[in-house]
N, C-alpha and C. Protein backbone atom coordinates (compact mmCIF):
# COMPACT_ATOMS: atom_id res chain seq x y z
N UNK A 1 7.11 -11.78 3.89
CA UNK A 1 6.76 -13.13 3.50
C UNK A 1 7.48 -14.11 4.40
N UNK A 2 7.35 -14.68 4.42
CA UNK A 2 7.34 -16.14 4.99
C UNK A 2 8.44 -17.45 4.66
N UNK A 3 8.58 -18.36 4.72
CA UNK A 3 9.31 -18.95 4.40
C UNK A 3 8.98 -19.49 3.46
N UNK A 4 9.55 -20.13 2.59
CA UNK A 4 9.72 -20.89 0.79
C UNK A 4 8.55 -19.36 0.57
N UNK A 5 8.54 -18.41 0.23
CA UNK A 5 8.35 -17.40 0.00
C UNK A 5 6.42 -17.91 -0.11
N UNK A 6 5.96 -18.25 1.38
CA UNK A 6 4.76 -18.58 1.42
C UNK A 6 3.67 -17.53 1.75
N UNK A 7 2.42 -17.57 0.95
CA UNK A 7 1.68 -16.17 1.12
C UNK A 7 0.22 -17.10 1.59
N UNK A 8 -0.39 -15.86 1.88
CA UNK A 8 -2.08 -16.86 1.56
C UNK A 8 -2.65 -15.67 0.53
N UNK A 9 -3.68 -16.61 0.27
CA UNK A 9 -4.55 -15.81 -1.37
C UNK A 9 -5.46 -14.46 0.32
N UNK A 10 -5.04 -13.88 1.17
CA UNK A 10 -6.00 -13.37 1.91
C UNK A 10 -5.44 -11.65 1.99
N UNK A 11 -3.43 -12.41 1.62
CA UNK A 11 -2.63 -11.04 1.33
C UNK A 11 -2.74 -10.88 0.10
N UNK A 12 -3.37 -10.68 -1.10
CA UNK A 12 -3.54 -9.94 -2.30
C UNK A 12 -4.88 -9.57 -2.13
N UNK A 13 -4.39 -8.31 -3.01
CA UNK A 13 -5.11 -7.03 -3.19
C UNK A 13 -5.32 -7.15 -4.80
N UNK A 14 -6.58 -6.98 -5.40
CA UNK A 14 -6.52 -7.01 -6.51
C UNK A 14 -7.17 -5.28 -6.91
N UNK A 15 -6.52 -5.01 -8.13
CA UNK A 15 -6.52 -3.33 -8.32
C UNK A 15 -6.63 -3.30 -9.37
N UNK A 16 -6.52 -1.81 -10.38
CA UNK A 16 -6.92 -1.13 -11.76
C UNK A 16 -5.16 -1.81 -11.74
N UNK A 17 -4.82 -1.83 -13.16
CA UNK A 17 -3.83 -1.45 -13.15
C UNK A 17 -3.01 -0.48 -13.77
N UNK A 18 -1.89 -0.23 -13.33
CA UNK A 18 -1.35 1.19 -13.91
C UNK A 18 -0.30 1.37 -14.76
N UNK A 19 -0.33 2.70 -15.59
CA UNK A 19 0.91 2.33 -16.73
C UNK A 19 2.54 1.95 -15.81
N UNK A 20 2.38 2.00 -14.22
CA UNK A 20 3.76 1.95 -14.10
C UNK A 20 3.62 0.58 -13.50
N UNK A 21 2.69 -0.14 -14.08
CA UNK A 21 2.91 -2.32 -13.62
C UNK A 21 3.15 -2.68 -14.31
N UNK A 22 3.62 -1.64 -15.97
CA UNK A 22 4.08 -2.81 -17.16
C UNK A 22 5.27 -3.35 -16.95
N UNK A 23 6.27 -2.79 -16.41
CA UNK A 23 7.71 -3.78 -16.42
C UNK A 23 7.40 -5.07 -15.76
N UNK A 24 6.65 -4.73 -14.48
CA UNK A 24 6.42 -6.32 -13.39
C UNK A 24 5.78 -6.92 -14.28
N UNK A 25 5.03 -6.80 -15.10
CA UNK A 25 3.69 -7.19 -15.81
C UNK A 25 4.49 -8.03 -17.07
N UNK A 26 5.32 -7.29 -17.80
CA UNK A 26 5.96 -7.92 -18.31
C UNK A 26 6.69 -8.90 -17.97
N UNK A 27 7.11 -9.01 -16.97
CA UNK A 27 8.22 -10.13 -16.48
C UNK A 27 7.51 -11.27 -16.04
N UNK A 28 6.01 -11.27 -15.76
CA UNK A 28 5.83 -12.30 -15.48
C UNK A 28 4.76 -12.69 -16.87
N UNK A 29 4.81 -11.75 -17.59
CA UNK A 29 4.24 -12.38 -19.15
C UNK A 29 5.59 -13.09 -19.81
N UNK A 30 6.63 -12.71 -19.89
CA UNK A 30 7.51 -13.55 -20.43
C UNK A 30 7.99 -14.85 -19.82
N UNK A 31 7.69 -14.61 -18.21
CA UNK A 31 7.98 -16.19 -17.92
C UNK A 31 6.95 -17.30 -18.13
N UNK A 32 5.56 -16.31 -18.73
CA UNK A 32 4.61 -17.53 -18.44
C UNK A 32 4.06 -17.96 -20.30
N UNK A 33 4.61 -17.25 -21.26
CA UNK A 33 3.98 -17.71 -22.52
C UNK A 33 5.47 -17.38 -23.60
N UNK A 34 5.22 -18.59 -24.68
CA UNK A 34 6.15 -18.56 -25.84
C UNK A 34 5.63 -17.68 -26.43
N UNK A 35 4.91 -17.11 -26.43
CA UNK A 35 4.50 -16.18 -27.57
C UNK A 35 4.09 -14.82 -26.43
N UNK A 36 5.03 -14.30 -25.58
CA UNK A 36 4.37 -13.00 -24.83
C UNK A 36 3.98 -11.70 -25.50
N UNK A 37 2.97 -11.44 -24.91
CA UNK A 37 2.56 -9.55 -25.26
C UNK A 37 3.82 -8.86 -25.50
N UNK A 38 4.21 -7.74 -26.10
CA UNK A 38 5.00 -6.47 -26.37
C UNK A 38 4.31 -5.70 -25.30
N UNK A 39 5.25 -4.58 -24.80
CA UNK A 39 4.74 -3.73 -24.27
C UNK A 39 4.28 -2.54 -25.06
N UNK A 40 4.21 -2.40 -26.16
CA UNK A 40 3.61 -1.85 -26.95
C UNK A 40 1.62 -1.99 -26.99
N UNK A 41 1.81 -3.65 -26.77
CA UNK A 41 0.53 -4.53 -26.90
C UNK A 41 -0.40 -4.00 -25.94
N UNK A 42 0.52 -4.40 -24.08
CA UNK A 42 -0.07 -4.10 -23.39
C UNK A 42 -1.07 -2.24 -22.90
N UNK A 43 0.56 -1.85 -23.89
CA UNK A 43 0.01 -0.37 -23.46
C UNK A 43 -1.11 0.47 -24.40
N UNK A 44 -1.54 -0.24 -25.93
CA UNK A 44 -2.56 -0.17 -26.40
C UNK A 44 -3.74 -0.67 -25.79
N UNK A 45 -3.91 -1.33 -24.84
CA UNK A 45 -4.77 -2.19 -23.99
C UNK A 45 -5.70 -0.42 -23.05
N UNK A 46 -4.65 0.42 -22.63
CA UNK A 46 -4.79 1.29 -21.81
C UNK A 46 -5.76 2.63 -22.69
N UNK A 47 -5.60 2.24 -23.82
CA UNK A 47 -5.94 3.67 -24.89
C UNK A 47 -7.58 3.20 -25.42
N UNK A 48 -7.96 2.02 -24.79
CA UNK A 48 -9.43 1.81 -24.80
C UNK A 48 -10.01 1.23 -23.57
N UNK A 49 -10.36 2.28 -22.78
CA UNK A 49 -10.65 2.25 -21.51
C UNK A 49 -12.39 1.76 -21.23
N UNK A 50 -12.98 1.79 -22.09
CA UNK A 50 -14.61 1.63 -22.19
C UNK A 50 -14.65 -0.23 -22.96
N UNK A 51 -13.66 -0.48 -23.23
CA UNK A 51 -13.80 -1.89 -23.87
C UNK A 51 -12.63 -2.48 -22.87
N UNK A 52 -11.53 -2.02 -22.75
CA UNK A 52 -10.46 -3.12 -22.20
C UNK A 52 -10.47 -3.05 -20.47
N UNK A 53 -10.00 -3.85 -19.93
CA UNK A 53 -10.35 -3.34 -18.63
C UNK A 53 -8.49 -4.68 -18.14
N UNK A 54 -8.36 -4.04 -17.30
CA UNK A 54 -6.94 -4.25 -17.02
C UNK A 54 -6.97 -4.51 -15.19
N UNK A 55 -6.39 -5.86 -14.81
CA UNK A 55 -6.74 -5.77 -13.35
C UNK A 55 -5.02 -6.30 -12.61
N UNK A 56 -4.57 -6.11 -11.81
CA UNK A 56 -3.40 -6.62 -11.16
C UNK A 56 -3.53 -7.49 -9.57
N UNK A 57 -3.07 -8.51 -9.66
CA UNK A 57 -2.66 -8.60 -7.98
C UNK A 57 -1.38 -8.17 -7.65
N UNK A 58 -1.60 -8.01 -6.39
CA UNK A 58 -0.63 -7.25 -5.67
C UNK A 58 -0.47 -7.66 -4.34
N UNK A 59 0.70 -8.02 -3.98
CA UNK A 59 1.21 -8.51 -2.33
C UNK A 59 1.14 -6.94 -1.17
N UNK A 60 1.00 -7.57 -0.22
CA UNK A 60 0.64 -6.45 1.14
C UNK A 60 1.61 -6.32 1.13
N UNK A 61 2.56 -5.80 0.62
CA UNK A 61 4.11 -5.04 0.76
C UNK A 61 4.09 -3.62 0.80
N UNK A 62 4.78 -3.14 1.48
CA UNK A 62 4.76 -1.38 1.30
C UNK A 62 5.21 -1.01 0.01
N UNK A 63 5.32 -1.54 -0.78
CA UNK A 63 5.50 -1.47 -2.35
C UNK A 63 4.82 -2.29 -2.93
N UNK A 64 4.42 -1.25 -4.30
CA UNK A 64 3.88 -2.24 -5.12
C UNK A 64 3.89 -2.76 -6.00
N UNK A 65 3.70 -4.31 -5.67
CA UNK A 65 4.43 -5.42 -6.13
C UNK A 65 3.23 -6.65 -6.83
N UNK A 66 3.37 -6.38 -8.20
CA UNK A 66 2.93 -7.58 -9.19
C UNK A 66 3.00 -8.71 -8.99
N UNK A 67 2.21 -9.28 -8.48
CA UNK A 67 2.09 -10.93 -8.87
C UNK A 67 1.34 -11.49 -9.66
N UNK A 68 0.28 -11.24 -10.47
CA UNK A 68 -0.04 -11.30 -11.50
C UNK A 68 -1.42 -10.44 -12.11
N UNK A 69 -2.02 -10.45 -13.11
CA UNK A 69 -2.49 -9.93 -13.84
C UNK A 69 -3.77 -10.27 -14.49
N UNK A 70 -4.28 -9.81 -14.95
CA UNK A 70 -5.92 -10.70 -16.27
C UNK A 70 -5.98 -9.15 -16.88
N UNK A 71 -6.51 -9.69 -18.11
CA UNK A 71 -6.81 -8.83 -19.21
C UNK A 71 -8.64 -8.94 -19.98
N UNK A 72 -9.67 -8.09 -19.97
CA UNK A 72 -10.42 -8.65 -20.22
C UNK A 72 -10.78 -7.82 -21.27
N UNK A 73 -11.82 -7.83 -22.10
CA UNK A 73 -12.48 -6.63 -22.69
C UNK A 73 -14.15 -7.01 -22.58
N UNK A 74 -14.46 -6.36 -22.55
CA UNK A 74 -16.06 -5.95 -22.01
C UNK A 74 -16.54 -5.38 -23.19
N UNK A 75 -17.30 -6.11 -24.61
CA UNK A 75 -18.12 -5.59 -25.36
C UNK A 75 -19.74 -5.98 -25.64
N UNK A 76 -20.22 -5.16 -25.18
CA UNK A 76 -22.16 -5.08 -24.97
C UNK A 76 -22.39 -6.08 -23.62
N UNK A 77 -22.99 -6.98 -23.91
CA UNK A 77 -22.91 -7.83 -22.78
C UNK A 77 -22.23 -9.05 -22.53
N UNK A 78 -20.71 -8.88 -23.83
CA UNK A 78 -19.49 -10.36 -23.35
C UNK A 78 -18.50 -10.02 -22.74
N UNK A 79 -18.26 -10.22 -21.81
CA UNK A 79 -16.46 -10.55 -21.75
C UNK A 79 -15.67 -11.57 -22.56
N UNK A 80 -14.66 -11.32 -22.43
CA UNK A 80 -13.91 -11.85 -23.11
C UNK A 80 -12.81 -11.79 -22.62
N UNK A 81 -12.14 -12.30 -21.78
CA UNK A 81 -11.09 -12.70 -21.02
C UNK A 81 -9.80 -13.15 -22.30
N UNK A 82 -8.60 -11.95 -22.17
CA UNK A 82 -7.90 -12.29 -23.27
C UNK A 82 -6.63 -12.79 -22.75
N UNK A 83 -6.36 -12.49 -21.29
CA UNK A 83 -4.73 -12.65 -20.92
C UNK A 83 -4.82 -12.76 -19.40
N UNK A 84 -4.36 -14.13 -18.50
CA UNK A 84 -4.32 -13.97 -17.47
C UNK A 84 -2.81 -14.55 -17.09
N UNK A 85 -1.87 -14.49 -15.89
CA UNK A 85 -0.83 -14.80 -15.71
C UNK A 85 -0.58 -14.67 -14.14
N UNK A 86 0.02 -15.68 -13.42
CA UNK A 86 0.62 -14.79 -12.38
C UNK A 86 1.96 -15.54 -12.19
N UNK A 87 3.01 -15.10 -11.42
CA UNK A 87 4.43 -15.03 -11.21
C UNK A 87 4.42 -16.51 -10.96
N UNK A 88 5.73 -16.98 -11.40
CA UNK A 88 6.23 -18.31 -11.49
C UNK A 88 6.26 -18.58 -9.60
N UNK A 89 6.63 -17.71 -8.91
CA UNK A 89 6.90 -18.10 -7.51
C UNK A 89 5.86 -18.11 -6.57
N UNK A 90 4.34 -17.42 -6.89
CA UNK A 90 3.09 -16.92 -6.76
C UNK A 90 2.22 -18.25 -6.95
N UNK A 91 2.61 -19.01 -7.67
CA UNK A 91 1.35 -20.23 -8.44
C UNK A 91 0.92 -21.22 -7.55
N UNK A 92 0.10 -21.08 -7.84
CA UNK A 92 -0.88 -22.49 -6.93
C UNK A 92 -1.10 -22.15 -5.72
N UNK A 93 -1.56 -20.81 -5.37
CA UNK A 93 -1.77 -20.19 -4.00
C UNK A 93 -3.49 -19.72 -4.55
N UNK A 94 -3.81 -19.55 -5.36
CA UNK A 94 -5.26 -19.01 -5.58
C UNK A 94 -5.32 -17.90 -6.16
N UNK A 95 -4.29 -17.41 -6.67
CA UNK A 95 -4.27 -16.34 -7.33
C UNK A 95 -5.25 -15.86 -7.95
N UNK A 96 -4.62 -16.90 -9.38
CA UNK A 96 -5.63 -16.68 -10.97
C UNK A 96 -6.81 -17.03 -10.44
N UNK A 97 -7.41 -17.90 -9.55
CA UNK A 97 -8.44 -17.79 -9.13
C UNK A 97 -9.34 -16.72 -8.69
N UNK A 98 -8.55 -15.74 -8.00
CA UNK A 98 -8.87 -14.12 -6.95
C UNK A 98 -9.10 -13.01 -8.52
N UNK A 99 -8.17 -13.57 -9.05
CA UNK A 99 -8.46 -12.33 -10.59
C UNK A 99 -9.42 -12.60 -11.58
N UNK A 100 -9.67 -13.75 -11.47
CA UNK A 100 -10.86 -14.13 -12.84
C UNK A 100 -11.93 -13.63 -12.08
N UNK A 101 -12.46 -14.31 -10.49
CA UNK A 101 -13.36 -13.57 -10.19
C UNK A 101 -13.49 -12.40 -10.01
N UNK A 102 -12.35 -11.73 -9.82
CA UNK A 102 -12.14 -10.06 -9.20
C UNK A 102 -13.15 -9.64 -11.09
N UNK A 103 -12.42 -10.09 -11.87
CA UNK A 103 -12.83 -9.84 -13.14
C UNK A 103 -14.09 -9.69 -13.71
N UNK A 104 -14.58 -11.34 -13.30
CA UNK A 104 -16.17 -11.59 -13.78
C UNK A 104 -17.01 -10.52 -13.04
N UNK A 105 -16.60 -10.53 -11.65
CA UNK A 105 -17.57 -9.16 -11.29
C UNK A 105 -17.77 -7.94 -11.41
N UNK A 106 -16.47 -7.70 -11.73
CA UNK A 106 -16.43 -6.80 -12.54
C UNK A 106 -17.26 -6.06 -13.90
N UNK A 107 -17.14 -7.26 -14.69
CA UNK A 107 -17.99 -7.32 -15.84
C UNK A 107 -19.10 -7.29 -15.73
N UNK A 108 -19.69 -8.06 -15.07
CA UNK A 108 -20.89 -8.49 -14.67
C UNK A 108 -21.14 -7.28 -14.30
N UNK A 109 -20.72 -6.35 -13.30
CA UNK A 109 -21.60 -5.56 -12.58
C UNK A 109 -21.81 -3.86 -13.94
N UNK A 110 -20.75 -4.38 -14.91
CA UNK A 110 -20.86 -3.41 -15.91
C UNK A 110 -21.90 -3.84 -16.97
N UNK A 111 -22.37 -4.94 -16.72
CA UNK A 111 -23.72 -5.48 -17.74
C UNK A 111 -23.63 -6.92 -18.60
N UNK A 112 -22.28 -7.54 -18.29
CA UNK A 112 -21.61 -9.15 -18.94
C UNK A 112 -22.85 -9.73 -18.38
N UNK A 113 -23.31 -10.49 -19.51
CA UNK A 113 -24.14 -11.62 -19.60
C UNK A 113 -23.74 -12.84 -19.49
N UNK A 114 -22.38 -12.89 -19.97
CA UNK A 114 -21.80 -13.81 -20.75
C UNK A 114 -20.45 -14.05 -20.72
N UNK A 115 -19.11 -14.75 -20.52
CA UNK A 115 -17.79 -14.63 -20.32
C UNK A 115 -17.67 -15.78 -21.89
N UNK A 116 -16.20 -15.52 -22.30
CA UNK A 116 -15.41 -16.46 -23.17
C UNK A 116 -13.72 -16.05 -22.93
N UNK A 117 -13.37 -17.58 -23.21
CA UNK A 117 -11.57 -17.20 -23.45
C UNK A 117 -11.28 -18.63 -24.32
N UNK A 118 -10.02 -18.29 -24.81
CA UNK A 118 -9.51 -19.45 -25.36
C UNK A 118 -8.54 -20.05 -24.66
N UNK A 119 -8.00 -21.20 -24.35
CA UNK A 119 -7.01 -21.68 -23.55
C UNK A 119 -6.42 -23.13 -23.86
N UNK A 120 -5.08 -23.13 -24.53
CA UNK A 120 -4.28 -24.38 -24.94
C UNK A 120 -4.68 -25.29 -24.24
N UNK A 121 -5.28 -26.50 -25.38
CA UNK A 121 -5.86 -27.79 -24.76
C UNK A 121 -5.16 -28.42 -24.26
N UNK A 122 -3.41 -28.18 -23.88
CA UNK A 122 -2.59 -28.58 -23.39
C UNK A 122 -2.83 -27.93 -21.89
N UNK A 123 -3.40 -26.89 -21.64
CA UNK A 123 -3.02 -26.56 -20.41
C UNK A 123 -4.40 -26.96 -19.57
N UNK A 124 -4.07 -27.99 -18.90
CA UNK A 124 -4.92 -28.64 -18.08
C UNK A 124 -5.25 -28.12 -17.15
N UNK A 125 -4.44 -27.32 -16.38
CA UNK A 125 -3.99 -26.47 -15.00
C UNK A 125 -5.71 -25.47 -15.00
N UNK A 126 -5.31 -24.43 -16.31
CA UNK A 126 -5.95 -23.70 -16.55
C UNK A 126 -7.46 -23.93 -16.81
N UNK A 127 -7.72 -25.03 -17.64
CA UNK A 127 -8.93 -25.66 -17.89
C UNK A 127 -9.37 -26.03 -16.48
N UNK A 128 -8.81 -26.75 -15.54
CA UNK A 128 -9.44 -26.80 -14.53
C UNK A 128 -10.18 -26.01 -13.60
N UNK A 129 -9.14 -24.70 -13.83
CA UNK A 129 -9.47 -23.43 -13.04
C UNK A 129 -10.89 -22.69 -13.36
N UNK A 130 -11.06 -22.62 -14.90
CA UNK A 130 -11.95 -22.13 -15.72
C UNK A 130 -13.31 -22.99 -15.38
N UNK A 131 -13.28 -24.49 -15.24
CA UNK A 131 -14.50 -25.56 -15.19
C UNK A 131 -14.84 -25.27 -13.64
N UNK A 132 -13.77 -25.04 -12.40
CA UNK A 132 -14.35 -24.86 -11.51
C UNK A 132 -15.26 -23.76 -11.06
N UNK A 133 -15.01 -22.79 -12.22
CA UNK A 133 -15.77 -21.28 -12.17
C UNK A 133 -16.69 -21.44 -12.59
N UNK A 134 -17.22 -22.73 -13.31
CA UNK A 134 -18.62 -22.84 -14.32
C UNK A 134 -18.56 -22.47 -15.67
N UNK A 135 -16.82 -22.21 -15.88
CA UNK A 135 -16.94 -22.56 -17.61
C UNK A 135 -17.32 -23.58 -18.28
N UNK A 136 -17.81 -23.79 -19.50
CA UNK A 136 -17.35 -25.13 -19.96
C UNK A 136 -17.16 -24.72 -21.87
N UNK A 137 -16.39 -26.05 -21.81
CA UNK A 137 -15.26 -25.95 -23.06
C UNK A 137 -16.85 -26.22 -24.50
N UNK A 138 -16.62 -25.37 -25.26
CA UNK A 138 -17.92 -25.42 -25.99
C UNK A 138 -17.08 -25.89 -27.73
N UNK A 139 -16.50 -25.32 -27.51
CA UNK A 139 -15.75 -25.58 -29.46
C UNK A 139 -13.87 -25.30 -29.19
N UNK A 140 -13.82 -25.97 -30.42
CA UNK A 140 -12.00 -25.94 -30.24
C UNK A 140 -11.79 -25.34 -31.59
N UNK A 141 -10.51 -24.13 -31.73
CA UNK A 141 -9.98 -23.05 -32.79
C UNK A 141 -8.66 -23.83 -32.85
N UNK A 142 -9.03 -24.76 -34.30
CA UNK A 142 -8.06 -25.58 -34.60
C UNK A 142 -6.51 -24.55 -34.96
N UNK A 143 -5.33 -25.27 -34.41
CA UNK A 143 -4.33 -23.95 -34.58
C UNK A 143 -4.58 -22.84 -34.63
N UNK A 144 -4.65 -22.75 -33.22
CA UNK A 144 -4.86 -21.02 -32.39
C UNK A 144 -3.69 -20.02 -32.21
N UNK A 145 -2.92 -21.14 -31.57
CA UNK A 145 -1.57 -20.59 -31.26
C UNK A 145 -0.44 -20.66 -31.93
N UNK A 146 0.38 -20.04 -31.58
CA UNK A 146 1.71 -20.47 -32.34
C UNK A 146 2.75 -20.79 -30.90
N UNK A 147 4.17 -21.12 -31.68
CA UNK A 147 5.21 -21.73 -30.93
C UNK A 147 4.78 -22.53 -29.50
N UNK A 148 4.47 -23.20 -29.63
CA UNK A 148 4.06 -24.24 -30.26
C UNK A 148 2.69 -24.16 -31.23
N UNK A 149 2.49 -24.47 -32.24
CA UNK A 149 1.23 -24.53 -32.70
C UNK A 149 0.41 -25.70 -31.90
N UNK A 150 -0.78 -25.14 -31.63
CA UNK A 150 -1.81 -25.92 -30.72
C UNK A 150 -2.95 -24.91 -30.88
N UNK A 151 -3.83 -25.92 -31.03
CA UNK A 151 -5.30 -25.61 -30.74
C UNK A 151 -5.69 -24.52 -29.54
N UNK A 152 -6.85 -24.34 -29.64
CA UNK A 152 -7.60 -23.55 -28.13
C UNK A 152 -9.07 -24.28 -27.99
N UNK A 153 -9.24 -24.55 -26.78
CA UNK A 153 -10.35 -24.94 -26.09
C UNK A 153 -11.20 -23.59 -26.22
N UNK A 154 -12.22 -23.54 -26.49
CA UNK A 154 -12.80 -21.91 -26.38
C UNK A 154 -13.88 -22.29 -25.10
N UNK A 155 -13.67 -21.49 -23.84
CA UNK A 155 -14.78 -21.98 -22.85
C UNK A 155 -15.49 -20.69 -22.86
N UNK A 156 -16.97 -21.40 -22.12
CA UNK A 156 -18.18 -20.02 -22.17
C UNK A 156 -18.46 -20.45 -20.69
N UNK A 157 -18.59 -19.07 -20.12
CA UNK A 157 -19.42 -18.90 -19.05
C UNK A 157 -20.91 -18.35 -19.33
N UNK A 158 -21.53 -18.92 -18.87
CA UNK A 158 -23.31 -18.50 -19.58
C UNK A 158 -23.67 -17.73 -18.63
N UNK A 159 -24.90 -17.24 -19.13
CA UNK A 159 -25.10 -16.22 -18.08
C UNK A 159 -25.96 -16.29 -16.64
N UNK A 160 -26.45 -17.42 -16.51
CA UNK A 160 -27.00 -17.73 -14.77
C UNK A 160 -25.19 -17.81 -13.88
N UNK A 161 -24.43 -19.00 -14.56
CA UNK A 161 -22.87 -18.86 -14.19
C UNK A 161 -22.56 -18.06 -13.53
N UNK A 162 -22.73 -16.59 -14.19
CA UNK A 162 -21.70 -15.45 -14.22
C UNK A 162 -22.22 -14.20 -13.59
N UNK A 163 -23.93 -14.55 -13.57
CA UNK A 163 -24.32 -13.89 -12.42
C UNK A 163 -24.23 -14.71 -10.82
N UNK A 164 -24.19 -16.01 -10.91
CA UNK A 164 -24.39 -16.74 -9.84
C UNK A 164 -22.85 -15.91 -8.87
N UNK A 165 -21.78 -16.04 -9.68
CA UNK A 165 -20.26 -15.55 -9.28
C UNK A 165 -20.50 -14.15 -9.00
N UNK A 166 -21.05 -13.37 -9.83
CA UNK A 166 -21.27 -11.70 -9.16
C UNK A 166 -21.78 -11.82 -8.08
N UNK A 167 -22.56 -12.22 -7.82
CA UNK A 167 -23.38 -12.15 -6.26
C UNK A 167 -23.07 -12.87 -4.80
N UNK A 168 -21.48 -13.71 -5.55
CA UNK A 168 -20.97 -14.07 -4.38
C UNK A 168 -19.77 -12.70 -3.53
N UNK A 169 -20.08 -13.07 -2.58
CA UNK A 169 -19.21 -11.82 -2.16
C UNK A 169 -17.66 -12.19 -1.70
């Protein structure tokens, strides 16, 4: 890496991920939410392989090295995007951007019609990220969250959206 530990979104690799990315995986779930996954959580995630689908980025290092993560589950033709994150030192390089799509096509190419997630109407960051993909915010799940208690924006990707994104390469 580079100096102020500078990357481009061109060195990640996005991959399956594996039971041995939960520690990295964890560390950057606890820096990024008051309320983080257990690794208990995550590793039930792994024991439904036909519904959950689990993706990592990863830096061109001769090791491999977590920078962040998405969590989706794939049932009939929705996704459902439950958990995305990447490293506090990683952000604002394009990351979460490289994994939602790594994701949607994913889905998509397994039969997703359709994407949803919920995301604190506080987090603007994220909402932005989601609207530039062709989400949009459809209903709000009054006290969603806890610590802080706050709402969720629930956004939908429809399905011209989410094929339009599969077919980009």
């Amino acid at each position: 890496m580079g100096k102020e530990g500078a990357i481009t979104i061109d060195s990640i690799k996005i991959d399956i991920m594996k039971k041995e990315d939960i520690d990295q995986v964890l560390l950057i779930e606890q820096a990024s939410f008051s309320m983080p996954w257990s690794r208990n959580l995550f590793l039930s995630e792994f024991r439904s392989p036909g519904v959950s689908n689990l993706l990592v980025a990863l830096t061109d290092e001769p090791i491999r090295r977590v920078v962040g993560f998405t969590i989706f589950w794939l049932v009939e033709d929705e996704m459902h995007i439950l958990n995305l994150a990447v490293a506090p030192a990683f952000r604002r390089k394009g990351i979460a951007r490289k994994l939602v799509i790594a994701a949607i096509k994913r889905a998509g190419r397994r039969g997703a019609k359709k994407a949803f997630l919920e995301v604190r109407t506080s987090n603007a960051a994220a909402q932005k990220l989601y609207s530039s993909l062709g989400f949009t915010g459809t209903s709000i799940r009054r006290d969603y969250y806890d610590e802080p208690i706050e709402d969720a924006v629930v956004m939908t990707l429809e399905e011209g959206a989410l094929e339009s994104l599969v077919r980009q390469t």
